[in-house]
PDB file of N, CA and C in Angstrom:
ATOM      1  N   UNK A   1     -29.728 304.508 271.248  1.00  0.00           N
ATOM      2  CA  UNK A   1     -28.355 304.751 271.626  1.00  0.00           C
ATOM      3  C   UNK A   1     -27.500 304.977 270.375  1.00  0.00           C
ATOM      4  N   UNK A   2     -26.610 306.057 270.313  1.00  0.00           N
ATOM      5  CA  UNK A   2     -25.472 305.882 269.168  1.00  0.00           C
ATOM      6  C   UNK A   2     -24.327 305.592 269.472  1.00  0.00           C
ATOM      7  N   UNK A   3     -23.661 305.175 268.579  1.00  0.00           N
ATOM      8  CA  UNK A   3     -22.060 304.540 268.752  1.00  0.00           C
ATOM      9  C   UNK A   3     -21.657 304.757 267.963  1.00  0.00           C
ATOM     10  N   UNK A   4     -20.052 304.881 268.250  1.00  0.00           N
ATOM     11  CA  UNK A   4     -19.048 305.511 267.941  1.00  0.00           C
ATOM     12  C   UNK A   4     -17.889 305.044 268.489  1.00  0.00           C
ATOM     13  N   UNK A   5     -16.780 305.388 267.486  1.00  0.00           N
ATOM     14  CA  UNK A   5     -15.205 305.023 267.700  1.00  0.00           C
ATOM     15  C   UNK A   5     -14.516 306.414 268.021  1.00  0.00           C
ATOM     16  N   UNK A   6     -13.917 306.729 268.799  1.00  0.00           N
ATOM     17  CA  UNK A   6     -13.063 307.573 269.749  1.00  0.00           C
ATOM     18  C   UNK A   6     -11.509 306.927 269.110  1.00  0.00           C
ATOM     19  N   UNK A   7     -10.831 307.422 268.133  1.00  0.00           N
ATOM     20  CA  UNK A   7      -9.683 307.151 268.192  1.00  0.00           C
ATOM     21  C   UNK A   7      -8.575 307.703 269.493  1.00  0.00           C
ATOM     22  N   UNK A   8      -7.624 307.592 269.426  1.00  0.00           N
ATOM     23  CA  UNK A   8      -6.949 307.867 270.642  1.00  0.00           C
ATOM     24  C   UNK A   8      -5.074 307.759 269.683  1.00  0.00           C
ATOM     25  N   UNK A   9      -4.724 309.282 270.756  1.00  0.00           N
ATOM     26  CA  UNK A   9      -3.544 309.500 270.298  1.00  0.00           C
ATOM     27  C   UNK A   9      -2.532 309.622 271.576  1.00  0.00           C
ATOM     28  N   UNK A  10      -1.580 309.219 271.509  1.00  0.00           N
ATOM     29  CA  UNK A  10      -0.110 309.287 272.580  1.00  0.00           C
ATOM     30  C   UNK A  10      -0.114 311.025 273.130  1.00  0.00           C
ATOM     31  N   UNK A  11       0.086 311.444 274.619  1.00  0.00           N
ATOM     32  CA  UNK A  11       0.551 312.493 274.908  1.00  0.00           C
ATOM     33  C   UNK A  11       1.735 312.592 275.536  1.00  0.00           C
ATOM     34  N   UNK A  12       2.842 313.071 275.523  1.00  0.00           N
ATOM     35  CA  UNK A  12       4.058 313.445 275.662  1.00  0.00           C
ATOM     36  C   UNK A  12       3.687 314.224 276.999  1.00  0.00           C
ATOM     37  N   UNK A  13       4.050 314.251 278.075  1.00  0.00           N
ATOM     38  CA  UNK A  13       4.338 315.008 279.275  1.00  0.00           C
ATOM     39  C   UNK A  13       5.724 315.573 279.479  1.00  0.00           C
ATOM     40  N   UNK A  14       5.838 317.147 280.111  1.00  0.00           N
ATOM     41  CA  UNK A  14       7.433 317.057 280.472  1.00  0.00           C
ATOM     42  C   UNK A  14       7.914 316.669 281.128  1.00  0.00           C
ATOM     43  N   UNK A  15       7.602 315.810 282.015  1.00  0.00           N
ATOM     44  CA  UNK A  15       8.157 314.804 283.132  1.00  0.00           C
ATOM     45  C   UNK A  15       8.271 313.334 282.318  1.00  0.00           C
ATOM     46  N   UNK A  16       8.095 313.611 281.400  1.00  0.00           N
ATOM     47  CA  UNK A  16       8.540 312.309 280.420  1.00  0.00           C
ATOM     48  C   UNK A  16       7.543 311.074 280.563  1.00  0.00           C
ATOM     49  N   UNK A  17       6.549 311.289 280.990  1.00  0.00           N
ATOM     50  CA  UNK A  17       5.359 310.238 281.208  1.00  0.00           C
ATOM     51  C   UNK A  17       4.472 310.572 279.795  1.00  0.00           C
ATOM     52  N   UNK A  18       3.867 309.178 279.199  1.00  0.00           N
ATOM     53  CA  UNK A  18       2.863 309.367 278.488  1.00  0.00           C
ATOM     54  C   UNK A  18       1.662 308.341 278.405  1.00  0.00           C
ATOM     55  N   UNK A  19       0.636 309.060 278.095  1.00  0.00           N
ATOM     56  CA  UNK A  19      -0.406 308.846 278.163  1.00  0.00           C
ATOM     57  C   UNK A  19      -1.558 308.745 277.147  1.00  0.00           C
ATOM     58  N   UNK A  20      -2.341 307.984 276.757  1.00  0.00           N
ATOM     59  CA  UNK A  20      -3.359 307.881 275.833  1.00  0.00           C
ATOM     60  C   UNK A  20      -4.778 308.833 275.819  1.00  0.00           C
ATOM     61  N   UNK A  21      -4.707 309.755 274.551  1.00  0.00           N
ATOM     62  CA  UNK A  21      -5.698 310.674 275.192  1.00  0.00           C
ATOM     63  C   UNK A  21      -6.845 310.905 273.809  1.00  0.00           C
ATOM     64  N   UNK A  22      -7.567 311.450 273.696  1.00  0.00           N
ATOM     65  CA  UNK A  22      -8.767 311.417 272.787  1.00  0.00           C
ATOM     66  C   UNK A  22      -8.011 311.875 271.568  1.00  0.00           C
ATOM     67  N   UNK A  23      -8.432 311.470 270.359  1.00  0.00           N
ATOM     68  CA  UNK A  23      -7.769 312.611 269.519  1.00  0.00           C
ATOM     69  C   UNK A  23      -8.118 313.773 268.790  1.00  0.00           C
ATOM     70  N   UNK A  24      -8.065 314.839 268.302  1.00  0.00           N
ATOM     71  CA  UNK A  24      -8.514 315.635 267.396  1.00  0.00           C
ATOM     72  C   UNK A  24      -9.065 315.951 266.310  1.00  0.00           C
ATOM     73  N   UNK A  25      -9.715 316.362 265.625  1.00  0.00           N
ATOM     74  CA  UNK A  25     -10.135 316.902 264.570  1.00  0.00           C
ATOM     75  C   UNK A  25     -11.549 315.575 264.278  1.00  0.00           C
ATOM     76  N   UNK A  26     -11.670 316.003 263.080  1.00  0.00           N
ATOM     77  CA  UNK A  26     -12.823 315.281 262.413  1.00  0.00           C
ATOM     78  C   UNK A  26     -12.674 313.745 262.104  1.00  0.00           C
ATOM     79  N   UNK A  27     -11.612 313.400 261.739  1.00  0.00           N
ATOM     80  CA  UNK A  27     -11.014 312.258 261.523  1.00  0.00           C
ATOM     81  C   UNK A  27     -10.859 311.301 263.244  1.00  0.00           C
ATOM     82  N   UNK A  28     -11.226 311.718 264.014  1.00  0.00           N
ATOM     83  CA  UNK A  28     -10.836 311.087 265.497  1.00  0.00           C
ATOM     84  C   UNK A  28     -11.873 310.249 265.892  1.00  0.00           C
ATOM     85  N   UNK A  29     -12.838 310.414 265.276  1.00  0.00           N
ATOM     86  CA  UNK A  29     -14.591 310.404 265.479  1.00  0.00           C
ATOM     87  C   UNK A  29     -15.516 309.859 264.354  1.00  0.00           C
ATOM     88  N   UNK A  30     -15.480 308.678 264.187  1.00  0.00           N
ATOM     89  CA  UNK A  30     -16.408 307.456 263.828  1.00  0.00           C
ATOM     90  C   UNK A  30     -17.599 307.490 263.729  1.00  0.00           C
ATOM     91  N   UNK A  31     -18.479 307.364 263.351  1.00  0.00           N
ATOM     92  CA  UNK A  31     -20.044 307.128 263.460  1.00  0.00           C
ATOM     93  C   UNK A  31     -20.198 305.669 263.070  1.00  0.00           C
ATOM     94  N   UNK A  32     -20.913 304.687 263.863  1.00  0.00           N
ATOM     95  CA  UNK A  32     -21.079 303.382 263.985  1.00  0.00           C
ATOM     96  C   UNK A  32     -23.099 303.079 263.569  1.00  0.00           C
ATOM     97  N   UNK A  33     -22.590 302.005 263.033  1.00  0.00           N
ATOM     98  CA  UNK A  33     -24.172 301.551 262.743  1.00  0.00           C
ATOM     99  C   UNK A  33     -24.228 300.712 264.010  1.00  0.00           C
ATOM    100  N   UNK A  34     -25.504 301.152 264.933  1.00  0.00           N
ATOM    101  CA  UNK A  34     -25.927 300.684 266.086  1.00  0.00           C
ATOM    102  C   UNK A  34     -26.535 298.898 265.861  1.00  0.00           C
ATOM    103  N   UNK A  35     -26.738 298.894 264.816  1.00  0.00           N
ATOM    104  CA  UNK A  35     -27.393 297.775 264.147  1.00  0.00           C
ATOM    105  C   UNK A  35     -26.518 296.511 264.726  1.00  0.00           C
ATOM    106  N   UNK A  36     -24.965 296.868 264.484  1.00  0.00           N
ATOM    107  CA  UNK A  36     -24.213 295.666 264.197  1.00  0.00           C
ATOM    108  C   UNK A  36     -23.424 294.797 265.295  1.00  0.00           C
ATOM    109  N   UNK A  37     -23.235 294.482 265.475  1.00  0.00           N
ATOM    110  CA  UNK A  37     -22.707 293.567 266.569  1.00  0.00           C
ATOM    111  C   UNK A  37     -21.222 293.942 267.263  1.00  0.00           C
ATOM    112  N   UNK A  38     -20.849 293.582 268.202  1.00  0.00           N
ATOM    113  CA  UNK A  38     -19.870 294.670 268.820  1.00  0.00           C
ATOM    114  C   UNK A  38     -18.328 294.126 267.637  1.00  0.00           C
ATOM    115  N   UNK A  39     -18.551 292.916 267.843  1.00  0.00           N
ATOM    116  CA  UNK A  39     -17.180 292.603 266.734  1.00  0.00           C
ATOM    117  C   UNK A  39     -17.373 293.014 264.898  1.00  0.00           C
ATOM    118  N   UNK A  40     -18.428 293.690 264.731  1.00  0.00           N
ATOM    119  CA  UNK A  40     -18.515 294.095 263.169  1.00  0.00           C
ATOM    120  C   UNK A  40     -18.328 295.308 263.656  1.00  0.00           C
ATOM    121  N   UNK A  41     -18.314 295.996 264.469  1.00  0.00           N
ATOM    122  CA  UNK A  41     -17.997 297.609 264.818  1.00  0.00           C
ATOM    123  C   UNK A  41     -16.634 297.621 264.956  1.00  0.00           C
ATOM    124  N   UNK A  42     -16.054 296.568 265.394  1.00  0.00           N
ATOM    125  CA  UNK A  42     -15.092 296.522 265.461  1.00  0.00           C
ATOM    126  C   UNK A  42     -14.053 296.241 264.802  1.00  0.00           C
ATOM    127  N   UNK A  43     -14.403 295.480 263.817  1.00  0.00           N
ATOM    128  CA  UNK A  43     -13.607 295.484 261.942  1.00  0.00           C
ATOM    129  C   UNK A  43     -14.081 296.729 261.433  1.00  0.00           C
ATOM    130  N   UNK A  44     -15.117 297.402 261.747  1.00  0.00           N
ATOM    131  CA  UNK A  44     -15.479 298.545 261.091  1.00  0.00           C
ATOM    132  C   UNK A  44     -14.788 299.528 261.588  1.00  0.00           C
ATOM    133  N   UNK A  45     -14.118 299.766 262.999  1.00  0.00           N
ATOM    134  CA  UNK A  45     -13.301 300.427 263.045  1.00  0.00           C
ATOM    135  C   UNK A  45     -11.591 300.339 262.708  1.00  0.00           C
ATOM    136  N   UNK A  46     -11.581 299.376 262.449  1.00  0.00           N
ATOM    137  CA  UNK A  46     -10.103 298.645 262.119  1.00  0.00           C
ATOM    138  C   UNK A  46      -9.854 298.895 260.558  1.00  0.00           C
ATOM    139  N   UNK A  47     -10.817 298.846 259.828  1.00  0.00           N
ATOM    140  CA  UNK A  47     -11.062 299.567 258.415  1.00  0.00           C
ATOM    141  C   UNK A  47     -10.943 300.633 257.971  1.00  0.00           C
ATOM    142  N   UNK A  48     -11.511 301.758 259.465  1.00  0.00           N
ATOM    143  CA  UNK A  48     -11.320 303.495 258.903  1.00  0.00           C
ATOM    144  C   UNK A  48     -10.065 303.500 259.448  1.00  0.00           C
ATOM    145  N   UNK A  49      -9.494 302.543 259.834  1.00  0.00           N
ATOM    146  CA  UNK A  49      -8.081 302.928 260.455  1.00  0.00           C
ATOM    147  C   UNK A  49      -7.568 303.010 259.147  1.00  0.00           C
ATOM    148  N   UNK A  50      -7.654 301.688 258.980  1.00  0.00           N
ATOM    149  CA  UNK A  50      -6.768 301.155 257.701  1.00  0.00           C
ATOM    150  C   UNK A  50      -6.673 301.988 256.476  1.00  0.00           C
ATOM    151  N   UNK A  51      -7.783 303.150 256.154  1.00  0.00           N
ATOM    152  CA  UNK A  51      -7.887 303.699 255.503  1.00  0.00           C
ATOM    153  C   UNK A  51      -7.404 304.951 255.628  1.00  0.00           C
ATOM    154  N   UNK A  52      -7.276 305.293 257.022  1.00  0.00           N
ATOM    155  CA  UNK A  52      -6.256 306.593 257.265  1.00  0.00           C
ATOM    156  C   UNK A  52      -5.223 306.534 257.248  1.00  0.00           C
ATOM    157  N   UNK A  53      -4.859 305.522 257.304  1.00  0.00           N
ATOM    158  CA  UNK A  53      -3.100 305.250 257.748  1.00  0.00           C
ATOM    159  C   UNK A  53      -2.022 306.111 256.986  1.00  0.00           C
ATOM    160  N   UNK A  54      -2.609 306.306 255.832  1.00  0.00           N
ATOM    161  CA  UNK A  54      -1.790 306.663 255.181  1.00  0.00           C
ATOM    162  C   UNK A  54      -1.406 308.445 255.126  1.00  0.00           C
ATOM    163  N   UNK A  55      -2.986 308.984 256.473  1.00  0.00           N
ATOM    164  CA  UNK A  55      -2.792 310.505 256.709  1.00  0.00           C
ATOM    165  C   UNK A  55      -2.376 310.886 257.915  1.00  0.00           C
ATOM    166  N   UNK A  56      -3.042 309.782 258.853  1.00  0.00           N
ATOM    167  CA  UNK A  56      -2.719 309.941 260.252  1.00  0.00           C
ATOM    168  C   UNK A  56      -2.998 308.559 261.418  1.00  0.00           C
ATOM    169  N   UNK A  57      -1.957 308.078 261.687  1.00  0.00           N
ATOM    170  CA  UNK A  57      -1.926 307.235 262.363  1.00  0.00           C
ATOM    171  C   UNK A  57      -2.083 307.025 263.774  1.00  0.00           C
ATOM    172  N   UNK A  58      -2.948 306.683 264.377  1.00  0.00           N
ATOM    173  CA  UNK A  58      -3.784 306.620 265.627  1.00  0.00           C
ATOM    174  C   UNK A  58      -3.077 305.452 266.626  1.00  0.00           C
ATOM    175  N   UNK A  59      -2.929 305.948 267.617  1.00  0.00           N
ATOM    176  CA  UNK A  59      -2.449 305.126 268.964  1.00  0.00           C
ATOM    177  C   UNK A  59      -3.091 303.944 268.915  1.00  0.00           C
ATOM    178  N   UNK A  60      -4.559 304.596 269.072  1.00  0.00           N
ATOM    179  CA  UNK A  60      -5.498 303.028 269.717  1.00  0.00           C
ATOM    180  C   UNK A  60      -7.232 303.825 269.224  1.00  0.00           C
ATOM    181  N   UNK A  61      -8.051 302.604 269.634  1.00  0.00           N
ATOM    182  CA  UNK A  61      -9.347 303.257 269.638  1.00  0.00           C
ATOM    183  C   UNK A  61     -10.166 302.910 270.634  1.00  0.00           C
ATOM    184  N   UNK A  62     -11.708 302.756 270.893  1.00  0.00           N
ATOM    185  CA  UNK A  62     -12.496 302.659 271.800  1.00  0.00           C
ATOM    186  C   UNK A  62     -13.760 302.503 271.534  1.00  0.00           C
ATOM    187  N   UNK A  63     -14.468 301.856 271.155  1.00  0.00           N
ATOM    188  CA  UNK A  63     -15.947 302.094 270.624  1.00  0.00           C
ATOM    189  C   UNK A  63     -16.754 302.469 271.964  1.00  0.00           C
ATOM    190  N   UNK A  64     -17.625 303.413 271.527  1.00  0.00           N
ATOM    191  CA  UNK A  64     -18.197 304.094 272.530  1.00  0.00           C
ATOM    192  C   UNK A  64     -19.437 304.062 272.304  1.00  0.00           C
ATOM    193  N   UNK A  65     -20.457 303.941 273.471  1.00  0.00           N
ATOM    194  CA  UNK A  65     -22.119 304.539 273.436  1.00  0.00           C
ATOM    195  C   UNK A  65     -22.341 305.221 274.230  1.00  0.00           C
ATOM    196  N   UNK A  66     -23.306 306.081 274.107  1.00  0.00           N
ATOM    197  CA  UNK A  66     -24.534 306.917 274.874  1.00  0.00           C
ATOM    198  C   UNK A  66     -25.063 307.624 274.021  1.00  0.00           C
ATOM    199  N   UNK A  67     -26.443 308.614 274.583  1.00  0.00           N
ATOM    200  CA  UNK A  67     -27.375 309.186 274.089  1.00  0.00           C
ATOM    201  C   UNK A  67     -27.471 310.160 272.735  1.00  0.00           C
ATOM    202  N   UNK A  68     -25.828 310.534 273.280  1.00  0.00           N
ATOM    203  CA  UNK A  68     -25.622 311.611 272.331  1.00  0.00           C
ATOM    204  C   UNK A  68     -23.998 311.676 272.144  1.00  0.00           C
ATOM    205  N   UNK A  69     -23.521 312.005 270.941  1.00  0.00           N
ATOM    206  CA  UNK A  69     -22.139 311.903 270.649  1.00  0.00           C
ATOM    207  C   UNK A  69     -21.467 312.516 271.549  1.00  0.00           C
ATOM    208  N   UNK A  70     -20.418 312.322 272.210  1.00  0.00           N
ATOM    209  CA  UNK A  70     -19.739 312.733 273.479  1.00  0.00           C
ATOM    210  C   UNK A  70     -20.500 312.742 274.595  1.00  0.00           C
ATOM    211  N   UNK A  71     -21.142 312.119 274.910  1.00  0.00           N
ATOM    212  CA  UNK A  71     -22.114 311.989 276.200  1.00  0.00           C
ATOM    213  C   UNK A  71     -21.975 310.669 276.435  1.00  0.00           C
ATOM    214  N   UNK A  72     -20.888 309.679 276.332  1.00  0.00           N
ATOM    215  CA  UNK A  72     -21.045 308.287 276.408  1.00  0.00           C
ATOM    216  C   UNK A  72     -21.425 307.965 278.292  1.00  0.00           C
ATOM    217  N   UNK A  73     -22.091 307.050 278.115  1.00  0.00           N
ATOM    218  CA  UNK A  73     -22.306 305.769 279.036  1.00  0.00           C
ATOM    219  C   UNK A  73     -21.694 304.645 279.067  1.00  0.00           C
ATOM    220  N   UNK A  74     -21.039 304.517 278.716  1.00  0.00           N
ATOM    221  CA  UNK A  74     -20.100 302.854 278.121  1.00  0.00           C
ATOM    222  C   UNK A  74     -19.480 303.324 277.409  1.00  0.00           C
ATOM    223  N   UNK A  75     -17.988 302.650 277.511  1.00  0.00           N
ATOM    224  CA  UNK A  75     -17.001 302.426 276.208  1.00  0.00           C
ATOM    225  C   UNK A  75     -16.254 301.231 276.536  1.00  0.00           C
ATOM    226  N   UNK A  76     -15.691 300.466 275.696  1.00  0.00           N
ATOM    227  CA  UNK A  76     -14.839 299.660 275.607  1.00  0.00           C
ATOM    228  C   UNK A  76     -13.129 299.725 276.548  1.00  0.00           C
ATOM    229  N   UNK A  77     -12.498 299.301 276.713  1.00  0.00           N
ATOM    230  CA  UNK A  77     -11.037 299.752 277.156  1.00  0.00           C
ATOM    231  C   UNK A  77     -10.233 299.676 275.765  1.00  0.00           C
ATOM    232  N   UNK A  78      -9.258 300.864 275.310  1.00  0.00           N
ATOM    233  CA  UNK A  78      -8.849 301.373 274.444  1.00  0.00           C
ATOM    234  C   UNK A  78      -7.885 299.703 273.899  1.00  0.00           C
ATOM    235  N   UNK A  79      -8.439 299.802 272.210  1.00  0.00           N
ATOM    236  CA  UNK A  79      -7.387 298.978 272.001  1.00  0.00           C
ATOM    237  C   UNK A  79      -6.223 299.469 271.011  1.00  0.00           C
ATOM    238  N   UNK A  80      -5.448 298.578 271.473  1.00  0.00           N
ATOM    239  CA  UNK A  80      -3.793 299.552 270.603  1.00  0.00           C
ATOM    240  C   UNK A  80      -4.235 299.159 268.976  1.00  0.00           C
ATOM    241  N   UNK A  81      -3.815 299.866 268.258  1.00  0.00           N
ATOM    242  CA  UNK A  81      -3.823 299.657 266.396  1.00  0.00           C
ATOM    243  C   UNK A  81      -1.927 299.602 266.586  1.00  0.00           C
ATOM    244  N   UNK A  82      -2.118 298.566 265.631  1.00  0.00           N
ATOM    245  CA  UNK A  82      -0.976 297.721 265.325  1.00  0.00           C
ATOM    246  C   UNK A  82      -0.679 298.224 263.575  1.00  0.00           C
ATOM    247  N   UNK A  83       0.305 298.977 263.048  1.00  0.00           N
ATOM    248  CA  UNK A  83       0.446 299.389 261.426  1.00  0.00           C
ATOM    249  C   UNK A  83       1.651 298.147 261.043  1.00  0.00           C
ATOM    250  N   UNK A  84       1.029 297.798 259.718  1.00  0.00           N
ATOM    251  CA  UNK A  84       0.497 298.126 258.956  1.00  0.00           C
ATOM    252  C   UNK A  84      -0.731 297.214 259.348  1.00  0.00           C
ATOM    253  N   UNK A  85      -1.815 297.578 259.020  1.00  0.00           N
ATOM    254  CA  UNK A  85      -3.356 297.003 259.544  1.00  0.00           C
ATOM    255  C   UNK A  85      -3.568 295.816 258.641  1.00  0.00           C
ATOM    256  N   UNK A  86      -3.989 294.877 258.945  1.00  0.00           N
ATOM    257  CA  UNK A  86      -4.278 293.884 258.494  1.00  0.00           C
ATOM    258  C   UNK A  86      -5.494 293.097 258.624  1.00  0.00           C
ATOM    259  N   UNK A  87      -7.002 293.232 258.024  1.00  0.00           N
ATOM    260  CA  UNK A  87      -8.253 292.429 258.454  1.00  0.00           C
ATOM    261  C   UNK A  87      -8.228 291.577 257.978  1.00  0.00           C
TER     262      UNK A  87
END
């Protein structure tokens, strides 16, 4: 199985509703060592946050599995990132 972090970014609707939605580019998308335990994936994603922050700041994230990258079977329920990050 591989795993992975799915960052997640805010969408603006014109009916003024918003919503949490996958995010873009290369930076959105994590690669996780399957090895590690769900709470070390999970400082491990709280880390590449911490390390982007300063290019692009992310809603929330999600650690994710299945077979193949974007093919998940499981994910977590999205958690909010709180700036400035603190482990």
């Amino acid at each position: 199985m591989r795993y992975w972090v799915q960052y997640m970014t805010r969408a603006v609707w014109p009916a003024g509703s918003t919503e949490l939605i996958d995010g873009c580019g290369d930076r959105a998308v994590y690669i996780l060592d399957g090895r590690n335990t769900q709470e070390t994936m999970r400082d491990d994603a709280l880390k590449f946050a911490q390390r982007m922050e300063h290019f692009k700041r992310f809603e929330a994230f999600r650690i994710c599995k299945g077979p193949r990258l974007f093919h998940e079977t499981k994910s977590t329920k999205p958690e909010t990132l709180n700036y400035p990050i603190h482990i």
